[in-house]
N, C-alpha and C. Protein backbone atom coordinates (compact mmCIF):
# COMPACT_ATOMS: atom_id res chain seq x y z
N UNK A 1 -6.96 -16.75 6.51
CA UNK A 1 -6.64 -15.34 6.35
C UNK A 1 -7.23 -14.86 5.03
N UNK A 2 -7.76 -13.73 5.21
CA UNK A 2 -8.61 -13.12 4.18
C UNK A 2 -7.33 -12.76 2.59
N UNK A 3 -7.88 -12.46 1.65
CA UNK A 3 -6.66 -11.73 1.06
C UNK A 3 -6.45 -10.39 1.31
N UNK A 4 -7.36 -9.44 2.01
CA UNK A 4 -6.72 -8.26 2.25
C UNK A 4 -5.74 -8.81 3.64
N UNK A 5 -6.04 -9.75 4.07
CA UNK A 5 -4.82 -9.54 5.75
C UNK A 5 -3.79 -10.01 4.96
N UNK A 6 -3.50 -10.94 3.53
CA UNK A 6 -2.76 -11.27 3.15
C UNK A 6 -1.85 -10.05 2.78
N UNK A 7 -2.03 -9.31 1.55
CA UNK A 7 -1.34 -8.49 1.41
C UNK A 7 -1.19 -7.17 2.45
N UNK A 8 -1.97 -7.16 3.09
CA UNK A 8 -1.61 -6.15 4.53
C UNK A 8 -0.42 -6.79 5.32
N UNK A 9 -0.29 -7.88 5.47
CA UNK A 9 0.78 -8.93 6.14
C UNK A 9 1.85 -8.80 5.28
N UNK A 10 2.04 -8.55 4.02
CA UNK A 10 2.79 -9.03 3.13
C UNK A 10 3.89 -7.21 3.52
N UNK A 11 2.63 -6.38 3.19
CA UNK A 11 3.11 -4.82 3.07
C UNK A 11 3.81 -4.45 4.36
N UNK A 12 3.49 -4.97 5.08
CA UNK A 12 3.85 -4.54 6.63
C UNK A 12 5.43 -4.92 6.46
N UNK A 13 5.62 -6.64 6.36
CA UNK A 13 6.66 -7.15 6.33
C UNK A 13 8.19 -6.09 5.43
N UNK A 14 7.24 -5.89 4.33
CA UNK A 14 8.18 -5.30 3.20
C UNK A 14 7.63 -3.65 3.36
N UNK A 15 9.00 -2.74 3.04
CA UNK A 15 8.73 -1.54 3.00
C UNK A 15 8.23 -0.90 1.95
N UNK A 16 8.08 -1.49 0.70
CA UNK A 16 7.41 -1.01 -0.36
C UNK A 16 5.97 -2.16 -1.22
N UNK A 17 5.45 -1.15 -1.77
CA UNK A 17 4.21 -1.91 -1.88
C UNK A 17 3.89 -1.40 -3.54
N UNK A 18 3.14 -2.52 -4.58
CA UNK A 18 2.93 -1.90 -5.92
C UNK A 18 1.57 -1.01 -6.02
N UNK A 19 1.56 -0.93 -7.09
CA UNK A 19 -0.07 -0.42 -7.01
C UNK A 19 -1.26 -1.09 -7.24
N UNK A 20 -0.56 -2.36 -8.10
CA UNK A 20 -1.63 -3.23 -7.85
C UNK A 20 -1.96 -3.51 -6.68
N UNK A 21 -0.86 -4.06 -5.90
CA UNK A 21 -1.40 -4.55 -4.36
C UNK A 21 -2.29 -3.57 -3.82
N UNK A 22 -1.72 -2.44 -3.91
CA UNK A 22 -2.64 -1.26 -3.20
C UNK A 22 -3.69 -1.41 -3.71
N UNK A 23 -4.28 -1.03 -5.09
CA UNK A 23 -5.47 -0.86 -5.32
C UNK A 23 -6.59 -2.49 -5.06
N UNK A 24 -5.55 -3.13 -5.10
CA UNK A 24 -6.57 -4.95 -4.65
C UNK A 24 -6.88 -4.94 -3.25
N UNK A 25 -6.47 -4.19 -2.23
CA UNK A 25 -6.48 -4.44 -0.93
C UNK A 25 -7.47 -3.45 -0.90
N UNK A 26 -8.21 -1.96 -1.89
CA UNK A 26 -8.75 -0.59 -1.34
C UNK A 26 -7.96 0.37 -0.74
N UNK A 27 -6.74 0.22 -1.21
CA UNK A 27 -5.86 1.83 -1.05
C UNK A 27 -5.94 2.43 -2.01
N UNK A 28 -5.86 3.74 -1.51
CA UNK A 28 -5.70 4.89 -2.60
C UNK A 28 -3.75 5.25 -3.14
N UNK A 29 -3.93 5.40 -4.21
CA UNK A 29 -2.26 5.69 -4.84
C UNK A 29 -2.84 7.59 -4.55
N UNK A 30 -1.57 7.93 -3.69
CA UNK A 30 -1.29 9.73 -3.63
C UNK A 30 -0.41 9.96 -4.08
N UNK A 31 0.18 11.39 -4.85
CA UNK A 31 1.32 11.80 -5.19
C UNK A 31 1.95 12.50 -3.67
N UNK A 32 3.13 12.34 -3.79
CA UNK A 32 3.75 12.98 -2.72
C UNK A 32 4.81 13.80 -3.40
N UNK A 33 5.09 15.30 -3.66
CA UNK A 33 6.22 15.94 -3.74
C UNK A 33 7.84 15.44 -3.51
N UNK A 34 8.42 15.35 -4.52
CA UNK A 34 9.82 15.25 -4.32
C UNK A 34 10.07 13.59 -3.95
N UNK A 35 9.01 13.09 -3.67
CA UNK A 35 9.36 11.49 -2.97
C UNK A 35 8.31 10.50 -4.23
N UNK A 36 7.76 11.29 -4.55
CA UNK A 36 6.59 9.76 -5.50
C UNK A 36 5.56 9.60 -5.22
N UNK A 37 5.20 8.33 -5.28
CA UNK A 37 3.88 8.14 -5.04
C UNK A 37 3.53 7.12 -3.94
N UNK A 38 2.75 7.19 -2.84
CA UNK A 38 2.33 6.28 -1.74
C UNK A 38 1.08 5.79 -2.52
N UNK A 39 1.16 4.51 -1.26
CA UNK A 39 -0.56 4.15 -1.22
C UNK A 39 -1.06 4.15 0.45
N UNK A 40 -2.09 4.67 0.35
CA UNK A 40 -2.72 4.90 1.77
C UNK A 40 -3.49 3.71 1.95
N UNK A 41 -3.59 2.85 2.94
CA UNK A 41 -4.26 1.86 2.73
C UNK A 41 -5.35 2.05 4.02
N UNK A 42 -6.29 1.09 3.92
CA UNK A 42 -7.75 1.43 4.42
C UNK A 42 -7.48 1.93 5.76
N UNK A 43 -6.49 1.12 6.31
CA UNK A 43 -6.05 1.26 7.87
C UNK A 43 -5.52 2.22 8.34
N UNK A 44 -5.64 3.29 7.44
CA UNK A 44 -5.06 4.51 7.80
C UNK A 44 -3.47 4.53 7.53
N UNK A 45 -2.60 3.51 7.63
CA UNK A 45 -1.20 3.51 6.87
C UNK A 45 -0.66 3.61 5.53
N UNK A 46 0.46 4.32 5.60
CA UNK A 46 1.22 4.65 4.28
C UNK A 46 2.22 4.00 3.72
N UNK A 47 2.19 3.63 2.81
CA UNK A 47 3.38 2.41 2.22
C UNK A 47 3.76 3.43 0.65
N UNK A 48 5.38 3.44 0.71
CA UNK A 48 5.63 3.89 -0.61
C UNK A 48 5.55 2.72 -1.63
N UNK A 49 5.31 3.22 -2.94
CA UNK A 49 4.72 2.84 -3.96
C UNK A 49 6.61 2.24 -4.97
N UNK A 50 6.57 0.73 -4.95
CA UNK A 50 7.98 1.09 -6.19
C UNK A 50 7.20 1.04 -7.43
């Protein structure tokens, strides 16, 4: 398993994700109003950011 399926496997499992992970896998960190900050990850999914 590659390390992006790693931490894609990892993020899936768990509902929150850092920003390191995000930015090591090629997600982008977004601000979101009233809620924080996500990371969008390549696959088109959204994981909030702790």
């Amino acid at each position: 398993m590659s390390a992006v399926g790693a931490v894609s496997a990892g993020a899936a499992s768990s509902p929150n994700i850092t920003r390191d992970e995000c930015t090591s896998v090629g997600g982008q960190i977004t601000s979101r109003p009233y809620v924080g900050y996500a990371c969008t990850l390549p696959d088109g999914t959204t994981q909030p950011i702790t």
